[in-house]
Protein backbone atom coordinates (compact mmCIF):
# COMPACT_ATOMS: atom_id res chain seq x y z
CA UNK A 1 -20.61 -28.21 7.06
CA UNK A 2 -23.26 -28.13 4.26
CA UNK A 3 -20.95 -27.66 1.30
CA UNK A 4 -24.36 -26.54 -1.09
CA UNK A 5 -24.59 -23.83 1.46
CA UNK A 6 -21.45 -22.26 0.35
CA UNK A 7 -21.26 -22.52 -3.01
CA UNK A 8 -23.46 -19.71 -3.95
CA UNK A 9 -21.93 -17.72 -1.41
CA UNK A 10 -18.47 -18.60 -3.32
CA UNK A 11 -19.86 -17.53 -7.02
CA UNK A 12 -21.55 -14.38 -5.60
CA UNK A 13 -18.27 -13.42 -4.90
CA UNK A 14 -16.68 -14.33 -7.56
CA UNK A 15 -18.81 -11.78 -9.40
CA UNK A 16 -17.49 -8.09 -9.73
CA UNK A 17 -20.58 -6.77 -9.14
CA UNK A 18 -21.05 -8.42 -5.76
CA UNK A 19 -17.98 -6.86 -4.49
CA UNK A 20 -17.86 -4.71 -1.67
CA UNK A 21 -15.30 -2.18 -0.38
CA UNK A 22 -14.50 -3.87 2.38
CA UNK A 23 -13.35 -7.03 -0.29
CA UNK A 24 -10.92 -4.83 -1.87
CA UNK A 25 -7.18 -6.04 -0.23
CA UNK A 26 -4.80 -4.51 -2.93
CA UNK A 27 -4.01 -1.69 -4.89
CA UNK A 28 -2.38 -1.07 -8.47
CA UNK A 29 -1.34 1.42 -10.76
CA UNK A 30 -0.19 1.79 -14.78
CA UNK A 31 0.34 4.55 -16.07
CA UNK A 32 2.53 7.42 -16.92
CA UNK A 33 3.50 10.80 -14.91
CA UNK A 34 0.08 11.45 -13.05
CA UNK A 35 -0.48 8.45 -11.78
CA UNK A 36 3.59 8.34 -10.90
CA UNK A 37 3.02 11.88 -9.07
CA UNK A 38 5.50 13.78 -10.99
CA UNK A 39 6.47 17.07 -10.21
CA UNK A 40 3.27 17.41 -7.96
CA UNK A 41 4.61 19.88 -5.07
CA UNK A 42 6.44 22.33 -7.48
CA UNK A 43 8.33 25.30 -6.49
CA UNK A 44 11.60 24.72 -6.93
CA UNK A 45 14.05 22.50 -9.48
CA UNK A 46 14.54 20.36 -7.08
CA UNK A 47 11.09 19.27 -7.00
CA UNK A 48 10.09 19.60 -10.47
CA UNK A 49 11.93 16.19 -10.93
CA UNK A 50 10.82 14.36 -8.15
CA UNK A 51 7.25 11.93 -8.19
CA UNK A 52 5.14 11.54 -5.02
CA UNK A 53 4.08 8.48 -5.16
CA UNK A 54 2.62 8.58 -1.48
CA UNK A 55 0.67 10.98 -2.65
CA UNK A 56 -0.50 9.78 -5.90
CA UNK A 57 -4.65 9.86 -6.07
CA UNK A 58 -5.04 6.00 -6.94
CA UNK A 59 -2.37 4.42 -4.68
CA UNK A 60 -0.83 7.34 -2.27
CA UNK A 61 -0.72 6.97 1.21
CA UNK A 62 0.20 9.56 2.75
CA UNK A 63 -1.88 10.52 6.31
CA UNK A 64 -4.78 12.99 5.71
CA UNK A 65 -4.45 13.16 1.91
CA UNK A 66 -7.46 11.80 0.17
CA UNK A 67 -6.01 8.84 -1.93
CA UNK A 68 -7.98 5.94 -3.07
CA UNK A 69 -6.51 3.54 -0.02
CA UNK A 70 -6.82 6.08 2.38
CA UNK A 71 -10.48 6.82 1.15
CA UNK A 72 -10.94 3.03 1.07
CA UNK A 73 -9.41 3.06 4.87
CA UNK A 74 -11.54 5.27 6.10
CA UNK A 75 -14.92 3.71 5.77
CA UNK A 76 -12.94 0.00 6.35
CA UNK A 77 -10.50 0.55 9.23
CA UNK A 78 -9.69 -3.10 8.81
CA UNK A 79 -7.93 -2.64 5.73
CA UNK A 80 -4.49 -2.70 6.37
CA UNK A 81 -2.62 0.02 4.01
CA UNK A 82 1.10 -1.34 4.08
CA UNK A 83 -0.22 -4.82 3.03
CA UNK A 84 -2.09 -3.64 0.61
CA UNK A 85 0.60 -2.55 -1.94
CA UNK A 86 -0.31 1.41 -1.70
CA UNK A 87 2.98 3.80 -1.93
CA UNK A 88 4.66 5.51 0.95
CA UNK A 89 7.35 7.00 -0.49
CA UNK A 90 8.88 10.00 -3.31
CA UNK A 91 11.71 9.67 -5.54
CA UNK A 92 13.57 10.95 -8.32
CA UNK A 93 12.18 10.15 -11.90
CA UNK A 94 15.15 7.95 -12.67
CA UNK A 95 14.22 6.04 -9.91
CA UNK A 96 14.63 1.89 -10.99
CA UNK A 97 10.68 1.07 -11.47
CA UNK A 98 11.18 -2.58 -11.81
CA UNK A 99 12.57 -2.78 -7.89
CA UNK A 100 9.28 -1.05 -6.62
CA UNK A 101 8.43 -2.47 -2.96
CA UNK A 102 4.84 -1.63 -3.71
CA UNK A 103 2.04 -1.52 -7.07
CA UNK A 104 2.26 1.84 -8.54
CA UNK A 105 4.47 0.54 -11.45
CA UNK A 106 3.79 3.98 -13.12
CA UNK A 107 6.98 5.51 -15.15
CA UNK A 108 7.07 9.25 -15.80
CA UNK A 109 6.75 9.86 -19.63
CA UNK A 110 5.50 6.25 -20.62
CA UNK A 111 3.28 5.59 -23.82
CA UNK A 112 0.29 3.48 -24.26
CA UNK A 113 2.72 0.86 -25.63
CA UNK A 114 4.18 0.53 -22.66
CA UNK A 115 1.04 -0.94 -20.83
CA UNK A 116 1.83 -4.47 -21.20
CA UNK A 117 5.53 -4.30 -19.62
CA UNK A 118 3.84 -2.46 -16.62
CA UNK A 119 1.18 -4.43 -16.55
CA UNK A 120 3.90 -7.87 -16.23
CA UNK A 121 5.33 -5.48 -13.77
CA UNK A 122 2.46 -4.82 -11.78
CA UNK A 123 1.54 -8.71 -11.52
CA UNK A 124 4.74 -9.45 -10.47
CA UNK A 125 4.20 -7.17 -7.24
CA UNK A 126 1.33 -8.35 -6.56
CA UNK A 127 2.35 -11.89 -6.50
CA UNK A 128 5.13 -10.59 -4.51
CA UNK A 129 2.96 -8.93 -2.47
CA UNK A 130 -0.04 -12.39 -2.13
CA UNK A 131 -2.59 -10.36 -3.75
CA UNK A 132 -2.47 -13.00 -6.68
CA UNK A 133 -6.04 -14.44 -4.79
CA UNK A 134 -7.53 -11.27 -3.25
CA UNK A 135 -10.11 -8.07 -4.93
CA UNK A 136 -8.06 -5.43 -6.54
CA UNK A 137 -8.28 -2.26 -7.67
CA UNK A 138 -6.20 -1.23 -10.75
CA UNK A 139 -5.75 2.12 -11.92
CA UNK A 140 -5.34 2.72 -15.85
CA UNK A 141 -4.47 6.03 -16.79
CA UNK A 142 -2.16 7.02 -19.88
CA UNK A 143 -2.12 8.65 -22.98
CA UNK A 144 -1.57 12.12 -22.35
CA UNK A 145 2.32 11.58 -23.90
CA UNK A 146 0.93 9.79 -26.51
CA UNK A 147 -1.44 13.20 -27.51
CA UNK A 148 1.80 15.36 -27.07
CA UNK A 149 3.46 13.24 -29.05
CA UNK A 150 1.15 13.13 -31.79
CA UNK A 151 0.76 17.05 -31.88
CA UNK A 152 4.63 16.91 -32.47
């Protein structure tokens, strides 16, 4: 085996712009209550407290909704969803964030300073999860709380 042959190969894919759908393995979210799902299917008290993570858009998934790994799945049936850290499940908001099985490490009513223990969070999954050497796709999105609490 020709080992020149594969080096470029190994740096064009080491570049972000090189990558490819099909190259993207994993999935992760930080954030606060939208990417968490909260209260998405209101209607009744019950449910007002409740997030969806399966259905979440960046990490749900949850058959026929359009979420970014079932999106992703859809034009690469190779991709394999439970592997790839996406969430399958709902629970209450006091639901213990740190025992997550999967990478939406997203908590209800979080602010912006809160990025960095999700973010530790999130890696820890992941490495959990032996996405530590594959493409991912993180999901940022925060700061509404931080506007409401600033209006306050």
């Amino acid at each position: 085996m020709n080992l020149k042959l594969l080096l470029p190969l190994f740096f064009l894919m080491s570049v972000c712009s090189a990558v490819h759908p099909s190259d993207i393995e994993c999935f992760g979210v930080i954030g606060d209550s939208i990417s968490a799902g909260f209260s998405m299917i209101s209607g009744s008290p019950r449910a007002d407290f409740i997030e969806y993570r399966d259905q979440a858009f960046a990490i749900g998934r949850k058959p026929d909704y359009r979420t970014l790994p079932n999106i992703f799945h859809d034009f690469y049936p190779a991709l394999n969803l439970s592997a790839s850290c996406a969430s399958n499940y709902e629970t209450l908001v006091e639901y213990n964030h740190r025992s997550n099985q999967d990478c939406n490490v997203a908590i209800s009513g979080a602010l912006s300073d809160r990025l960095v223990d999700m973010w530790g969070d999130l890696l820890f999954q992941w490495n959990n999860r032996n996405c530590s050497r594959k493409w991912k796709l993180l999901t940022v999105m925060i700061g509404a709380n931080d506007i409401c609490a600033y209006c306050l």
